[in-house]
C-alpha atoms as a PDB file:
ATOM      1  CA  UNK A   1    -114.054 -93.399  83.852  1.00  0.00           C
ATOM      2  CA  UNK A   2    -114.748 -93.676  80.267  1.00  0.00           C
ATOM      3  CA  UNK A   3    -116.994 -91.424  77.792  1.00  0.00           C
ATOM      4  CA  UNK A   4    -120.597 -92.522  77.832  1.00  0.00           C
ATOM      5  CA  UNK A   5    -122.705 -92.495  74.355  1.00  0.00           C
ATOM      6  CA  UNK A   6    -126.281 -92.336  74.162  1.00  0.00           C
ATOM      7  CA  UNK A   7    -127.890 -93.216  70.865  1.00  0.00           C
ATOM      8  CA  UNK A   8    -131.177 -90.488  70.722  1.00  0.00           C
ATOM      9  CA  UNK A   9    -134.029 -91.451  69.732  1.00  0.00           C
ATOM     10  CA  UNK A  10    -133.964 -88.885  66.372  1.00  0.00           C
ATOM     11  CA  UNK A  11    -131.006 -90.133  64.665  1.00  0.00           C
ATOM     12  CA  UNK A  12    -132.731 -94.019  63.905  1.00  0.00           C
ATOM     13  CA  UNK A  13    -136.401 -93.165  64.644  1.00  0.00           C
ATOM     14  CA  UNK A  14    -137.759 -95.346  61.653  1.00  0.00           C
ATOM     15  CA  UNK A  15    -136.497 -98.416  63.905  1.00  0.00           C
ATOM     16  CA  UNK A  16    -138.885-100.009  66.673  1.00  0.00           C
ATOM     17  CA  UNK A  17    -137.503 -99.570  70.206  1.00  0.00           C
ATOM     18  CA  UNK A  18    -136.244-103.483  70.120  1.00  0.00           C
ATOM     19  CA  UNK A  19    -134.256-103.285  67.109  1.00  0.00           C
ATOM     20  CA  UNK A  20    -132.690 -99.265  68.146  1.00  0.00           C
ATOM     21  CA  UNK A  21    -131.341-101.260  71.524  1.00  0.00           C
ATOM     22  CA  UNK A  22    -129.845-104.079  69.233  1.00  0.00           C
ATOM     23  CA  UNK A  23    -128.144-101.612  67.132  1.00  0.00           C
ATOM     24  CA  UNK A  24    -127.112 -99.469  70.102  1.00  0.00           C
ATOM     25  CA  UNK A  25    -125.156-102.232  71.413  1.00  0.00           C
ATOM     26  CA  UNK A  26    -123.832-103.387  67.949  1.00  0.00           C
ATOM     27  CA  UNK A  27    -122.618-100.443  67.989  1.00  0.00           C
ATOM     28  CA  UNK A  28    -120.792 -99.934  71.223  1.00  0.00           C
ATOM     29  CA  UNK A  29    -123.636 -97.149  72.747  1.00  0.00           C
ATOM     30  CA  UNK A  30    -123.883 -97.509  76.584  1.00  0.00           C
ATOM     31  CA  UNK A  31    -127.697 -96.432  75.973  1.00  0.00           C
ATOM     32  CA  UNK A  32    -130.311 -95.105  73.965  1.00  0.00           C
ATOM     33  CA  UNK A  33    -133.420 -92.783  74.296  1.00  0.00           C
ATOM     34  CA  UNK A  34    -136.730 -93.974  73.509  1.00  0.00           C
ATOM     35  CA  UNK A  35    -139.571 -91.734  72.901  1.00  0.00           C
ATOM     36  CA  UNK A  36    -143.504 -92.601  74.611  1.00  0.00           C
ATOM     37  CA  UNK A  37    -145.288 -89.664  73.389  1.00  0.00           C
ATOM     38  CA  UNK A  38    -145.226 -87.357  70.404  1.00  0.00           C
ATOM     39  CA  UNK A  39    -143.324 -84.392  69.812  1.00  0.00           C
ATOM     40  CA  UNK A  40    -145.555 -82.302  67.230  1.00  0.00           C
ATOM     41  CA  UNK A  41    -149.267 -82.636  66.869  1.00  0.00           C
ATOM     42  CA  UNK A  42    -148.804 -84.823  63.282  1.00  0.00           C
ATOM     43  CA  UNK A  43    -147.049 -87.101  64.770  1.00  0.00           C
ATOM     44  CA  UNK A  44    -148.698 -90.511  65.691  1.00  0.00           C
ATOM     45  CA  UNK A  45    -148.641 -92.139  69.379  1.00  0.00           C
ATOM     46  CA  UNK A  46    -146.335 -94.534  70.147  1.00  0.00           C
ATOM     47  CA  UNK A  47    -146.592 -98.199  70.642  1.00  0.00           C
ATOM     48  CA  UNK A  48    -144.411 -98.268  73.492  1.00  0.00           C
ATOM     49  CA  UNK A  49    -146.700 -96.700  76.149  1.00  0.00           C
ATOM     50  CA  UNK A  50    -149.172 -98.817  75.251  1.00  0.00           C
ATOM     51  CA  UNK A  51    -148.445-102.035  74.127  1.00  0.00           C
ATOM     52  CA  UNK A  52    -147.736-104.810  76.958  1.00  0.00           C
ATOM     53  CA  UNK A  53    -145.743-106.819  74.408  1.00  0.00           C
ATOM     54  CA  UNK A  54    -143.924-104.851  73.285  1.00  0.00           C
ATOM     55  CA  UNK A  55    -142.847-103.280  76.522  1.00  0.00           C
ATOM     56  CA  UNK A  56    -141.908-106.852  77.233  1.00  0.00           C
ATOM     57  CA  UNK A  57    -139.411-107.323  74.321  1.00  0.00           C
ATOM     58  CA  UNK A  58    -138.162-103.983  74.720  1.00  0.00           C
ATOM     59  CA  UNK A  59    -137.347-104.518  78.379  1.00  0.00           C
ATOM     60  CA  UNK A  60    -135.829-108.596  77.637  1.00  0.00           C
ATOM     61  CA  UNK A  61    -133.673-106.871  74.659  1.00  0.00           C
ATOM     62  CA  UNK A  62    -132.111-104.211  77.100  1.00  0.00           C
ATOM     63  CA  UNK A  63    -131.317-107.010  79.786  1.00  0.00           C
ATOM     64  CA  UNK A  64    -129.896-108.989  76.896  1.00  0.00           C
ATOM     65  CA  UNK A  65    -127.364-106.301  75.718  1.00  0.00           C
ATOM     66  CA  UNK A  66    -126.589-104.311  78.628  1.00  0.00           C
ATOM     67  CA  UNK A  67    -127.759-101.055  77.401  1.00  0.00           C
ATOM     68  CA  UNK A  68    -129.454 -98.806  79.108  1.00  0.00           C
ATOM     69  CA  UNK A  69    -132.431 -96.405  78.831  1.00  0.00           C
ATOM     70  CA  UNK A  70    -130.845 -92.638  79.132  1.00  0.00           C
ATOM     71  CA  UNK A  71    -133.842 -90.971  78.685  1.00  0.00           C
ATOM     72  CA  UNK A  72    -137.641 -90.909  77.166  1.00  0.00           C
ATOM     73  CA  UNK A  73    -139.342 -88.429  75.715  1.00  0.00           C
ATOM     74  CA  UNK A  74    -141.154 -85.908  75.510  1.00  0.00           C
ATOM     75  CA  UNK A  75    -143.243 -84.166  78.361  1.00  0.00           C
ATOM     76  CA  UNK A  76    -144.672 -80.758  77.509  1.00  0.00           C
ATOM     77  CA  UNK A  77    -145.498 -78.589  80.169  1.00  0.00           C
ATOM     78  CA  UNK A  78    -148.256 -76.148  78.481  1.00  0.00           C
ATOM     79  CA  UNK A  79    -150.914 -74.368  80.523  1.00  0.00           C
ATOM     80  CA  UNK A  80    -153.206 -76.711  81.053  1.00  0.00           C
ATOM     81  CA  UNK A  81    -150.091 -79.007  81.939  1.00  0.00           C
ATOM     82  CA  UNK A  82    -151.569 -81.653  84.869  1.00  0.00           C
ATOM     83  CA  UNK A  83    -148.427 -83.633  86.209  1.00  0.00           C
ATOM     84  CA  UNK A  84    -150.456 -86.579  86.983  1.00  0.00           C
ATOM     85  CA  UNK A  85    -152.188 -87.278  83.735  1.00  0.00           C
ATOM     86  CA  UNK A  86    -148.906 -88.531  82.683  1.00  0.00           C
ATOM     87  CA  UNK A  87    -148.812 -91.856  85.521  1.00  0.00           C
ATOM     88  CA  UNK A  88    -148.632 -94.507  83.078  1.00  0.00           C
ATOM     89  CA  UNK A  89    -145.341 -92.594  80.828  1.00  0.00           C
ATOM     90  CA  UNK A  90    -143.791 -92.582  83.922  1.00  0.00           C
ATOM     91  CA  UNK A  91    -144.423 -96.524  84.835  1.00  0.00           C
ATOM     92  CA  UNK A  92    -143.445 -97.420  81.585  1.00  0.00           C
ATOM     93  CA  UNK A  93    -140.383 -95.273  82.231  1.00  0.00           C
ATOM     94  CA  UNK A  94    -139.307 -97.207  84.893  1.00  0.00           C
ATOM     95  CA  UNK A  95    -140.172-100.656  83.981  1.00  0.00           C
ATOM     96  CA  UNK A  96    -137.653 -99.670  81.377  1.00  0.00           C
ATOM     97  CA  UNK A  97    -134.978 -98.748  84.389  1.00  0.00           C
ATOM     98  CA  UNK A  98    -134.791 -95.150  82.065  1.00  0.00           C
ATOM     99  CA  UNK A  99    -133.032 -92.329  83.884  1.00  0.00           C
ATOM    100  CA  UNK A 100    -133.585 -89.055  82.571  1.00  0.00           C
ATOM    101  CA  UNK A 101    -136.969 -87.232  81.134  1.00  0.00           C
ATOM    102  CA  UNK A 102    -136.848 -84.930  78.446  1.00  0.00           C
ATOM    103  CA  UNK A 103    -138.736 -82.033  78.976  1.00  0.00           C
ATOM    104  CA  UNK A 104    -139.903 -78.758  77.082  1.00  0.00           C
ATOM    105  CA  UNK A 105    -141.593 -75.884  78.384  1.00  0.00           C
ATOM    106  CA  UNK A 106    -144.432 -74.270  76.276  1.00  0.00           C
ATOM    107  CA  UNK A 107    -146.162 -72.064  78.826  1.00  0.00           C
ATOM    108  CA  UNK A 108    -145.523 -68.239  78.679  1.00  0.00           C
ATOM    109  CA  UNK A 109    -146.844 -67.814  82.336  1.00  0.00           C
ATOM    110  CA  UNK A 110    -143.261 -67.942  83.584  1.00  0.00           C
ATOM    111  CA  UNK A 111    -144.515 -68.471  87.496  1.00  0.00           C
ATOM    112  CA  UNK A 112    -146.988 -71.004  86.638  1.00  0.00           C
ATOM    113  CA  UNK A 113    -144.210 -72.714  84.100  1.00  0.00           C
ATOM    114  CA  UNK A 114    -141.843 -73.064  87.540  1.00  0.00           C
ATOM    115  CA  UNK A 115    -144.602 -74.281  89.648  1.00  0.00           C
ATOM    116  CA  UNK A 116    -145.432 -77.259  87.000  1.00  0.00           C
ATOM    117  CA  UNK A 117    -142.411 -78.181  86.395  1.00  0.00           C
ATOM    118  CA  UNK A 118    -141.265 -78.319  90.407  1.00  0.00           C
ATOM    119  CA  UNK A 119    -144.263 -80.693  90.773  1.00  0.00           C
ATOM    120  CA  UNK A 120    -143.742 -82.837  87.621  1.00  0.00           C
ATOM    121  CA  UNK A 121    -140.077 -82.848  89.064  1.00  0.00           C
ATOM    122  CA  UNK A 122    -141.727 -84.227  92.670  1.00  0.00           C
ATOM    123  CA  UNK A 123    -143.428 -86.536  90.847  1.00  0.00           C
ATOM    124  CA  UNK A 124    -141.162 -88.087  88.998  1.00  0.00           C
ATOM    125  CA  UNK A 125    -138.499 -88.635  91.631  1.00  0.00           C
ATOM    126  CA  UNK A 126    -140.949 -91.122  93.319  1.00  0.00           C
ATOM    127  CA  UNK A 127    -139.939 -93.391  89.919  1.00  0.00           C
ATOM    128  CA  UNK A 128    -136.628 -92.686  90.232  1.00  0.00           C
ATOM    129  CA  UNK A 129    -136.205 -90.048  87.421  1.00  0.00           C
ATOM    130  CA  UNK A 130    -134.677 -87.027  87.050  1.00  0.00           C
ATOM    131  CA  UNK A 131    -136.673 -83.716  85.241  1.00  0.00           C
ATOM    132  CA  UNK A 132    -134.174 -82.139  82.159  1.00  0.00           C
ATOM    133  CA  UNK A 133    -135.513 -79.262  80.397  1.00  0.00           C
ATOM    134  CA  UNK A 134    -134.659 -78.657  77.422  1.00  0.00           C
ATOM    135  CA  UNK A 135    -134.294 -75.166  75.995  1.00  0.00           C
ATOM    136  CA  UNK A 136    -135.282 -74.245  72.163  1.00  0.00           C
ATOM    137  CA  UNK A 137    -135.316 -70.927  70.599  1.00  0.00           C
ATOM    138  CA  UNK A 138    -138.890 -71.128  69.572  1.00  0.00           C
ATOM    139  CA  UNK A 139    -140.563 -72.471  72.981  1.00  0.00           C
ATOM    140  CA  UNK A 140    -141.220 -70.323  76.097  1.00  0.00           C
ATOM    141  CA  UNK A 141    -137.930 -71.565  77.591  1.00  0.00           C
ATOM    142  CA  UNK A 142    -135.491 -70.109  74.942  1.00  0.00           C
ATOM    143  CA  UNK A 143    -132.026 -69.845  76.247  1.00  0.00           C
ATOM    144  CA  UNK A 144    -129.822 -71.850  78.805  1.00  0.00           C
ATOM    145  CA  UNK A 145    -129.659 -68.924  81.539  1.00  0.00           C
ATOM    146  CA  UNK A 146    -133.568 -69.174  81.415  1.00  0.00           C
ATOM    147  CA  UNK A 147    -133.558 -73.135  81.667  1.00  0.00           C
ATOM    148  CA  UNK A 148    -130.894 -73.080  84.642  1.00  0.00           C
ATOM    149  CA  UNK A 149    -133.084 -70.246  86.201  1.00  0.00           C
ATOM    150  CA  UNK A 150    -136.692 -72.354  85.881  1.00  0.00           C
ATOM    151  CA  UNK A 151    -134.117 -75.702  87.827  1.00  0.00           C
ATOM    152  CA  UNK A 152    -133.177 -73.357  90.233  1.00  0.00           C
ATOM    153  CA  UNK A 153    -135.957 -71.983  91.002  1.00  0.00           C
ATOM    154  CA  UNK A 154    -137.681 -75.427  91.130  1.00  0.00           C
ATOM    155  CA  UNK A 155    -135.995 -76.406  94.365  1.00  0.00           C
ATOM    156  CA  UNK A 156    -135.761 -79.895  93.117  1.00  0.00           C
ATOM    157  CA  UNK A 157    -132.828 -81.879  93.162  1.00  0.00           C
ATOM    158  CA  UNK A 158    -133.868 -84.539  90.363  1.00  0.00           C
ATOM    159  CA  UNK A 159    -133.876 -80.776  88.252  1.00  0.00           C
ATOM    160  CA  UNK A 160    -131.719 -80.796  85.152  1.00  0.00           C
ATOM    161  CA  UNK A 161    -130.876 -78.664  82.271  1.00  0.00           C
ATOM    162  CA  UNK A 162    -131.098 -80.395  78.841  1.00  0.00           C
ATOM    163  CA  UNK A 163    -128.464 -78.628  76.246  1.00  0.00           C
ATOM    164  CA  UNK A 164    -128.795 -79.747  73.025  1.00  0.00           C
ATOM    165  CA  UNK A 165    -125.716 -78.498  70.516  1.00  0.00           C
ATOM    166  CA  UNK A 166    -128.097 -77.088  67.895  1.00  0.00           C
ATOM    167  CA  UNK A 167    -130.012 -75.267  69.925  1.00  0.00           C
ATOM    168  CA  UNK A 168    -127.430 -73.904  72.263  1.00  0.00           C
ATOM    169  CA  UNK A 169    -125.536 -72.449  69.021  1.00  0.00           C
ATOM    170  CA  UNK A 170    -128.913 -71.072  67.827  1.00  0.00           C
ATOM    171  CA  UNK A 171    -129.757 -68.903  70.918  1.00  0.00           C
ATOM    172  CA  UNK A 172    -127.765 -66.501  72.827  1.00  0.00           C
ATOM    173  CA  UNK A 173    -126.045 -69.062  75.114  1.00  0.00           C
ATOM    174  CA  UNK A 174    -122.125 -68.712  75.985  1.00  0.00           C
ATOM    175  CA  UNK A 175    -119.656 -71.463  76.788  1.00  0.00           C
ATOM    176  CA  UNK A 176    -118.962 -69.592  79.673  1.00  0.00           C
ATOM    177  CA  UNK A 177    -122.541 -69.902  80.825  1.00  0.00           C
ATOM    178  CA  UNK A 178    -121.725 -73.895  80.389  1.00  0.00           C
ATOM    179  CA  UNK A 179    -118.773 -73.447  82.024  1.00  0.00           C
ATOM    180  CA  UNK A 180    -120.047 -71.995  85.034  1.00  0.00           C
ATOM    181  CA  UNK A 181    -123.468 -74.632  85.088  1.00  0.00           C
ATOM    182  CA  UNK A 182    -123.574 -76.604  88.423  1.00  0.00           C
ATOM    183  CA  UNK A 183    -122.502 -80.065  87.250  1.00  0.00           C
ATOM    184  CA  UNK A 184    -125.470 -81.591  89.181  1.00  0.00           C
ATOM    185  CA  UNK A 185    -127.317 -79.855  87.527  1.00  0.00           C
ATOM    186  CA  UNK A 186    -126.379 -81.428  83.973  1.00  0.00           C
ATOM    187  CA  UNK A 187    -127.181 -85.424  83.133  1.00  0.00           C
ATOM    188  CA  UNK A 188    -126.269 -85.554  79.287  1.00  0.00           C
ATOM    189  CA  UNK A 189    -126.085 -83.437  76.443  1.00  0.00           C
ATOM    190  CA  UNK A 190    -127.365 -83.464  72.746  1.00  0.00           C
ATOM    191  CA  UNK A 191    -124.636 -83.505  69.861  1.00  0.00           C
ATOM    192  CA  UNK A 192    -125.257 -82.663  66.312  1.00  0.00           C
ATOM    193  CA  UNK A 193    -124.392 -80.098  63.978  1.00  0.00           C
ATOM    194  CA  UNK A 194    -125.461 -77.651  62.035  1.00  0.00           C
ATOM    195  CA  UNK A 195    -124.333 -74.252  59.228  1.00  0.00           C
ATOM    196  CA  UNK A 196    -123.748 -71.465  60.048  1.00  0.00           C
ATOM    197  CA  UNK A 197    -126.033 -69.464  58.091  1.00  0.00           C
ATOM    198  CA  UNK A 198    -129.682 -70.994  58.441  1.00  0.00           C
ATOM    199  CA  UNK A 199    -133.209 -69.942  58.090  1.00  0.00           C
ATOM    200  CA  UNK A 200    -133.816 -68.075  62.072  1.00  0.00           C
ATOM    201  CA  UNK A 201    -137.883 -68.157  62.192  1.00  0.00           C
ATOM    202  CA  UNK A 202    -139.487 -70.638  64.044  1.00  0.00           C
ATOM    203  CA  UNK A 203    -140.573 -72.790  61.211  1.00  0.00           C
ATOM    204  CA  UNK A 204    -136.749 -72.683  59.667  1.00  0.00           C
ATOM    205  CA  UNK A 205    -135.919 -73.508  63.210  1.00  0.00           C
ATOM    206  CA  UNK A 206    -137.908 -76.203  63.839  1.00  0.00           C
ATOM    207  CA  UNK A 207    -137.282 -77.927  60.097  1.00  0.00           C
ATOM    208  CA  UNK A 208    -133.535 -78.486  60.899  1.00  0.00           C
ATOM    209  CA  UNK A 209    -133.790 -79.399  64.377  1.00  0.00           C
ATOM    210  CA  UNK A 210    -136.106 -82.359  63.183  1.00  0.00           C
ATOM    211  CA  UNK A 211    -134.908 -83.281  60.089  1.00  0.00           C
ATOM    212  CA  UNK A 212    -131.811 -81.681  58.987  1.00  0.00           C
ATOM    213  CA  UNK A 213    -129.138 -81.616  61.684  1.00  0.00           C
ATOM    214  CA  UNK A 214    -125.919 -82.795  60.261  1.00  0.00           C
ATOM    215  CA  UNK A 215    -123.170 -85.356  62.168  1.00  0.00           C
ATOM    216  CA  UNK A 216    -121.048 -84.248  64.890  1.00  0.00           C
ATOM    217  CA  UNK A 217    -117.856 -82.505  63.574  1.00  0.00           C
ATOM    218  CA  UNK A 218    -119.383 -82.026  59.828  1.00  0.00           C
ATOM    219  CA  UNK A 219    -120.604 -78.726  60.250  1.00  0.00           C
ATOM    220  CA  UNK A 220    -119.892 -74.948  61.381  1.00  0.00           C
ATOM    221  CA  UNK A 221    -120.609 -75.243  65.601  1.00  0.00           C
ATOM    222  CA  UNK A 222    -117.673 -75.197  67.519  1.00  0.00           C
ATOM    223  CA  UNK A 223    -118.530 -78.556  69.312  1.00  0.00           C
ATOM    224  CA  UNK A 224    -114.791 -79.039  70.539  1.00  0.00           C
ATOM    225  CA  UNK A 225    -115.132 -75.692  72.644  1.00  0.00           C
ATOM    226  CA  UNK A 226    -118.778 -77.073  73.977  1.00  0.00           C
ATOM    227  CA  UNK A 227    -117.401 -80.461  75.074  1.00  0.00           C
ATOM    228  CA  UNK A 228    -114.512 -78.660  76.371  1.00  0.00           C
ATOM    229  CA  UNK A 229    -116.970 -76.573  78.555  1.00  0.00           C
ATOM    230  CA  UNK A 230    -118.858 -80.033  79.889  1.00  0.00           C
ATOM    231  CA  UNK A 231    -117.977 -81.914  82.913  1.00  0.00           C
ATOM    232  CA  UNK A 232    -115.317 -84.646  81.650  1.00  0.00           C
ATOM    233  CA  UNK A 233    -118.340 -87.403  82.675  1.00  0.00           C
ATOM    234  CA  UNK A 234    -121.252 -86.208  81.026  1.00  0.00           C
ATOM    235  CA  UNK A 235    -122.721 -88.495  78.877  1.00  0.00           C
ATOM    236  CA  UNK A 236    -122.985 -87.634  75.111  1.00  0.00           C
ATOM    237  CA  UNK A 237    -126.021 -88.316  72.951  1.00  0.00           C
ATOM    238  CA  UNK A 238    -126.224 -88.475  69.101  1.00  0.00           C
ATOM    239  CA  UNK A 239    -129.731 -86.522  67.807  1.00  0.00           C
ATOM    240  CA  UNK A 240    -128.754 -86.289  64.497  1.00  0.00           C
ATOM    241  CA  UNK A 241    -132.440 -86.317  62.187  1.00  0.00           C
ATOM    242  CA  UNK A 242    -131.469 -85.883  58.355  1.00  0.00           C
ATOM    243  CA  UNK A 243    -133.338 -86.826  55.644  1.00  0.00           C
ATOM    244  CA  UNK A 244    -130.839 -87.732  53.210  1.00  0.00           C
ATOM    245  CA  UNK A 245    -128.531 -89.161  56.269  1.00  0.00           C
ATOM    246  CA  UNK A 246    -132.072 -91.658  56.723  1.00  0.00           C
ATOM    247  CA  UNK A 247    -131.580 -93.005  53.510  1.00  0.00           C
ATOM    248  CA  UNK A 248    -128.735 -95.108  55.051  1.00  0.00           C
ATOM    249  CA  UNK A 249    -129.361 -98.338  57.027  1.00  0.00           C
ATOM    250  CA  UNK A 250    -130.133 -97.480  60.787  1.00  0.00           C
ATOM    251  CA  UNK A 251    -126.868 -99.247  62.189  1.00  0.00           C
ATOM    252  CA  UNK A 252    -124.440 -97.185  59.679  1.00  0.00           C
ATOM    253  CA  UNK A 253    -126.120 -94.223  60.472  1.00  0.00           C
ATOM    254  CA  UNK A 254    -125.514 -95.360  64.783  1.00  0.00           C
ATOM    255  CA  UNK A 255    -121.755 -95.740  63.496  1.00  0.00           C
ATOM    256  CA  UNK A 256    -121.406 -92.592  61.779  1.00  0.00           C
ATOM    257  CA  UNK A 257    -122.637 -90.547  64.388  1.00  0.00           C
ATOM    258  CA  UNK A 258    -120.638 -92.365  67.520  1.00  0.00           C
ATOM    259  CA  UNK A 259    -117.361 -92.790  65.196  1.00  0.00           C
ATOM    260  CA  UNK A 260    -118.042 -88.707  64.809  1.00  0.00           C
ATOM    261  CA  UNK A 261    -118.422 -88.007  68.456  1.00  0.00           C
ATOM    262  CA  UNK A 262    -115.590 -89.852  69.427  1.00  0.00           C
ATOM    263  CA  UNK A 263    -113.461 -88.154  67.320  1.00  0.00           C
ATOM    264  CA  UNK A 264    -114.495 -84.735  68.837  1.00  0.00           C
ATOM    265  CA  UNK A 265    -113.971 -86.058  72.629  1.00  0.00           C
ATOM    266  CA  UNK A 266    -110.093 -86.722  71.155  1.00  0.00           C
ATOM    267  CA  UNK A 267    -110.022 -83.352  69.873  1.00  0.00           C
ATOM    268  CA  UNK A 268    -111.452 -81.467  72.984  1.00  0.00           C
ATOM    269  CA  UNK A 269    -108.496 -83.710  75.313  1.00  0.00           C
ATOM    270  CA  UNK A 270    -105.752 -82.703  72.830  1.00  0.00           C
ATOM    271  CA  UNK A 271    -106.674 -79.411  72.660  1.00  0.00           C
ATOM    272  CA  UNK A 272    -106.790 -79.393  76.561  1.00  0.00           C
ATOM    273  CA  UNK A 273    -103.275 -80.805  76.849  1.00  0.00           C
ATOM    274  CA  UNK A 274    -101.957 -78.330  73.858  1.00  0.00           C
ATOM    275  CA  UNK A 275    -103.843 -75.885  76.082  1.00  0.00           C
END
């Protein structure tokens, strides 16, 4: 079976959802991900959960190119997190035929952080779509042995953990620890790259992962070694936000970043083989 791409919703966010499935398939991406609510607190809503038309040309432009919806984002489980206040994200989700939702957990009650997310996860099956959280240094779900413990624990089989390159490098996960992941409980994975020496706070943290990640194989993280780790099927998604990278047309920036990825899958096989 051949490598599957995903074109994130990060790397070509100044695009409308229409035009980032046109250049997906331009580009040879099976899929993209499209994001229905916002990330940070400055960031403004997004047209897509709302707007019947265009839902309507989002959903005709996918069934003209053949791509499909990997995942949409993002779903923050906080304290006051109430699993179905979020109905309509998850309609729109599957009008869209999406598969995966991206999920972060912001609630330092560990126990109550479980119970949410094993109910969101519930929830969302009944649509079809599968739960992957997404560890980051600076939330409440830091590492990936605490994100594959919160799955686990969750009892749910539409559970997933979300590893994103930039943030597994950043916190004290191990290959081995990818290695030794349950492949069901994995649905894609997050490439970009990043320097070795960076700024660790939370601010510095946060400032590169949204707007100064650097392409697949141009940087310091051993990505070979991490796609080595992965199941040989997992689907690979570009999040590559850079400010200086944005400068660029959205579609050169779609074929730098899946030109760069590809490149690294042909590493990781040769090094297998000279392995």
């Amino acid at each position: 079976m051949p490598r599957k791409y995903s074109l994130s919703f990060l790397t070509i966010a100044d695009v409308s959802p229409v035009e980032a499935v046109k250049i997906a398939a331009e580009c040879g991406y099976a899929a993209v991900g499209l994001r229905l609510l916002p990330a940070a607190q400055n960031e403004a809503d997004y047209l897509l959960l709302t707007d019947a038309v265009l839902l309507k040309e989002t959903k005709a432009a996918l069934q003209d190119t053949a791509v499909q919806v990997a995942d949409v984002e993002i779903i923050r489980i906080n304290p006051e997190f109430e699993p179905k206040k979020y109905l309509q994200f998850l309609d729109v989700a599957q009008q869209l035929g999406a598969k995966h939702i991206l999920i972060a957990g912001n609630d330092p009650e560990h126990g109550r952080l479980i119970q949410n997310f094993a109910q969101f996860c519930e929830l969302s099956k009944q649509y079809g779509l599968s739960c992957d959280l997404e560890f980051m240094p600076w939330t409440n779900v830091k590492n990936l042995a605490q994100a594959e413990q919160i799955v686990k624990s969750s009892g749910q089989d539409n559970a997933a953990v979300l590893i994103d390159s930039l943030h597994f490098d950043r916190s004290d996960s191990t290959l081995e620890q990818v290695t030794a992941l349950d492949p069901q409980h994995m649905n894609y994975v997050q490439l970009c790259d990043g320097l070795a020496k960076y700024d660790s706070s939370d601010a510095g943290l946060i400032k590169i992962a949204r707007s100064n990640r650097l392409v697949p194989g141009e940087g310091e993280i051993d990505l070979v070694s991490l796609i080595r780790a992965l199941p040989d099927n997992i689907t690979l998604a570009a999040e590559v936000p850079n400010l200086i990278l944005a400068e660029r047309p959205a579609l050169e920036r779609a074929k730098i970043n899946l030109n760069a990825m590809k490149q690294l899958v042909a590493k990781s096989e040769q090094n297998a083989v000279a392995g």
